[in-house]
Structure formats: C-alpha cells, structure tokens
C-alpha atoms as a PDB file:
ATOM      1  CA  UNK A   1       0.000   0.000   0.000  1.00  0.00           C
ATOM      2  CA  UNK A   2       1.548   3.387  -0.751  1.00  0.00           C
ATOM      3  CA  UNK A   3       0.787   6.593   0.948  1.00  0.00           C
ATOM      4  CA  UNK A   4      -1.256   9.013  -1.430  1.00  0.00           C
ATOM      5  CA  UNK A   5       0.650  12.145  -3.124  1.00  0.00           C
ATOM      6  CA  UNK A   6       0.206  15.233  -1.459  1.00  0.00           C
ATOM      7  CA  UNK A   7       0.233  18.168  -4.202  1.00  0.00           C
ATOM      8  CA  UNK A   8       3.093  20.544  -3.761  1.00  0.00           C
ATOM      9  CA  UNK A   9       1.046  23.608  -1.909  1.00  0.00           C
ATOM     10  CA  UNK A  10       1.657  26.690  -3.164  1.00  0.00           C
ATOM     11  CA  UNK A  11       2.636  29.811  -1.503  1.00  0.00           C
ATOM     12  CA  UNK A  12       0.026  32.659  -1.803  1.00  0.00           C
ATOM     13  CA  UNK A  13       1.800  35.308  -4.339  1.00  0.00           C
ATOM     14  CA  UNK A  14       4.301  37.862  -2.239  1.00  0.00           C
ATOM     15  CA  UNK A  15       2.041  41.293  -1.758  1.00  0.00           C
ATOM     16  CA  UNK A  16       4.116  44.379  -2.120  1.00  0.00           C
ATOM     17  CA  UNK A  17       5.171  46.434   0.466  1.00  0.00           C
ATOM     18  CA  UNK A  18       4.565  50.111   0.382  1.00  0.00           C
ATOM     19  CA  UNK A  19       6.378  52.681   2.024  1.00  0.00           C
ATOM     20  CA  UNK A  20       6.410  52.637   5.473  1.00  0.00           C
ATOM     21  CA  UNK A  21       6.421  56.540   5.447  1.00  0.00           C
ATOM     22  CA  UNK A  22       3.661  56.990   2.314  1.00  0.00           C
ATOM     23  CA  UNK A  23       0.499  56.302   4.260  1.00  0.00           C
ATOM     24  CA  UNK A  24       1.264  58.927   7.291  1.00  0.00           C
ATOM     25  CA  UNK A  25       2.577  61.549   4.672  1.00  0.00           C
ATOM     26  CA  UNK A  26      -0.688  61.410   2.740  1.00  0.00           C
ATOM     27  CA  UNK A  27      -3.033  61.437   5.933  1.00  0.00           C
ATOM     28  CA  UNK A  28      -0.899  64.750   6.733  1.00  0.00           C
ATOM     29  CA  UNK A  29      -1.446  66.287   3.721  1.00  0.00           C
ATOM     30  CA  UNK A  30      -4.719  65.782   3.606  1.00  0.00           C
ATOM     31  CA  UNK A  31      -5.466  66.836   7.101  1.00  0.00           C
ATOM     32  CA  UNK A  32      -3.528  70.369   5.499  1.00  0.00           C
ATOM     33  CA  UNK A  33      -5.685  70.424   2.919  1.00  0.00           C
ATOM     34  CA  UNK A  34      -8.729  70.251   5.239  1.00  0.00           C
ATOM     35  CA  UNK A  35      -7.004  72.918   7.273  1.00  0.00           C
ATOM     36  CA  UNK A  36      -6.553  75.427   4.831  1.00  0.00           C
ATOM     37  CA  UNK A  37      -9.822  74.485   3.364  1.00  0.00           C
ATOM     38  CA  UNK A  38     -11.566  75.428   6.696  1.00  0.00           C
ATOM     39  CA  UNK A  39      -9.327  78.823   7.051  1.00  0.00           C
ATOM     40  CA  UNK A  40     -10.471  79.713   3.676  1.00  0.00           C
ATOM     41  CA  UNK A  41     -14.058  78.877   4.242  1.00  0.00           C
ATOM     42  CA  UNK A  42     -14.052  81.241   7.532  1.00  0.00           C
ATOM     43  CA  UNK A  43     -12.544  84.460   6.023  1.00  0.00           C
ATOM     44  CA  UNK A  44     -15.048  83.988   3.010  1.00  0.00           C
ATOM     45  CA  UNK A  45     -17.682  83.818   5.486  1.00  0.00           C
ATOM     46  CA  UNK A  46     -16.575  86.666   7.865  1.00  0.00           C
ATOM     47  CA  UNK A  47     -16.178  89.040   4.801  1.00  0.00           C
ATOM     48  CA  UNK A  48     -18.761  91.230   3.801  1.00  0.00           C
ATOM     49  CA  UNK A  49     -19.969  92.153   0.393  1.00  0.00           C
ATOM     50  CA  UNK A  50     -18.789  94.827  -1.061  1.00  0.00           C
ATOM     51  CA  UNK A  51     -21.543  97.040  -2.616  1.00  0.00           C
ATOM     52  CA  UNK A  52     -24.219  94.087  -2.455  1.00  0.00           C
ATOM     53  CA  UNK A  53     -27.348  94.217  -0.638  1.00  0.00           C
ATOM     54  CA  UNK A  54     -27.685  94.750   2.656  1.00  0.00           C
ATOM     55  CA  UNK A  55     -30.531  94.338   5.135  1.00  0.00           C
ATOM     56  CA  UNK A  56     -32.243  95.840   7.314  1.00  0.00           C
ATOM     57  CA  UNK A  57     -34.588  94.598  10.314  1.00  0.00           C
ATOM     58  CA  UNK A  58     -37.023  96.655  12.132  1.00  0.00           C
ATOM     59  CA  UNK A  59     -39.961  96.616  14.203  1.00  0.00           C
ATOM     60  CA  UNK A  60     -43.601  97.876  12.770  1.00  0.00           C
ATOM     61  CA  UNK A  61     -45.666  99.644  15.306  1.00  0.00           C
ATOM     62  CA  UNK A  62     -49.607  99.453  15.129  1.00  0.00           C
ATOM     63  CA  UNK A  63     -51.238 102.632  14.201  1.00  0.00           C
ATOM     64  CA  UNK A  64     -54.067 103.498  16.748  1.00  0.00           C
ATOM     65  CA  UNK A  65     -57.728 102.477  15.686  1.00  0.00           C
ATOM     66  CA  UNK A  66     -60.380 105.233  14.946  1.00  0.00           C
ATOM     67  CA  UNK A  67     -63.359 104.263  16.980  1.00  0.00           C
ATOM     68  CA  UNK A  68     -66.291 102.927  14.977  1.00  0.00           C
ATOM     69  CA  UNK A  69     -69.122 105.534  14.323  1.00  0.00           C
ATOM     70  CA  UNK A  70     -72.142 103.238  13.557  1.00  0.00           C
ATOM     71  CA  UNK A  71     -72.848  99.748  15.256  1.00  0.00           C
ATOM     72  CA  UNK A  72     -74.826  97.464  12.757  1.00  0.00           C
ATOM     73  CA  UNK A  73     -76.854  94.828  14.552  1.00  0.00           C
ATOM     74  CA  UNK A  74     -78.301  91.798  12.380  1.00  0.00           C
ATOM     75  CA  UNK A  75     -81.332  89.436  13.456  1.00  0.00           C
ATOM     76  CA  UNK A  76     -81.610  86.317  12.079  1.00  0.00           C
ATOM     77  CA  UNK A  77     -85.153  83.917  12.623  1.00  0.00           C
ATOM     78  CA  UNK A  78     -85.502  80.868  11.410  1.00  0.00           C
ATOM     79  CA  UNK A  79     -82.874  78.278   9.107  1.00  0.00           C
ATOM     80  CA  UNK A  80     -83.415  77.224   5.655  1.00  0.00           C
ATOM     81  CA  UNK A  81     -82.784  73.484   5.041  1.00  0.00           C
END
C-alpha cells in the first residue's frame, strides 16, 4: 500500500510592500488640505460684500384704531334646510 501524493502547496503570491512613510505623509497632507480648506471657508464667510445688498430689520408699530361711528346689529329667525 503506498501513501497518497500530497500536491506541492503553493505559496500565496508575495504582496508588495509600500512605504512605510507613504500612508502617514498622505493622511498629513490631507489633514492640510482640510485645514486650509476650513481657514479659507471662515474668512469667506466673515467678509462682507462689497456694494451688495444689505438688510435691514425693524420693528412695525400698530397705528391706533379710529373708533367705529355706527354699530350694525343683524337678526336672524328661522334656518333654511
């Protein structure tokens, strides 16, 4: 009786390697980019238009009623169905 033949196993293709110092050099930049991004963002928003509309708020006042002259007094007898 013979032992059965194994196959010859295979290793699992080498993955590459980056750069050790690639991955924390792009999360920098783009945590710069963000940066800047914000700092731009809050000067465009803290600037005010030059020449463009502007607004104005203010509070309307009720006029004083006139006192009605005439009183008008309606009877009603009866419903229509």
């Amino acid at each position: 009786m013979t032992a059965p033949r194994q196959s010859p196993r295979r290793r699992p293709p080498r993955r590459r390697r980056r750069a050790s110092w690639l991955r924390p050099l792009a999360l920098v930049a783009a945590g710069l980019l963000l940066f800047l991004l914000g700092i731009g963002l809050g000067r465009a928003l803290e600037e005010e238009p030059a020449g463009g509309t502007r607004t104005q708020v203010r509070t309307l006042r009720p006029v004083p009623l006139t006192p009605a002259q005439e009183t008008v007094t309606v009877t009603v007898t009866g419903t229509s169905r």
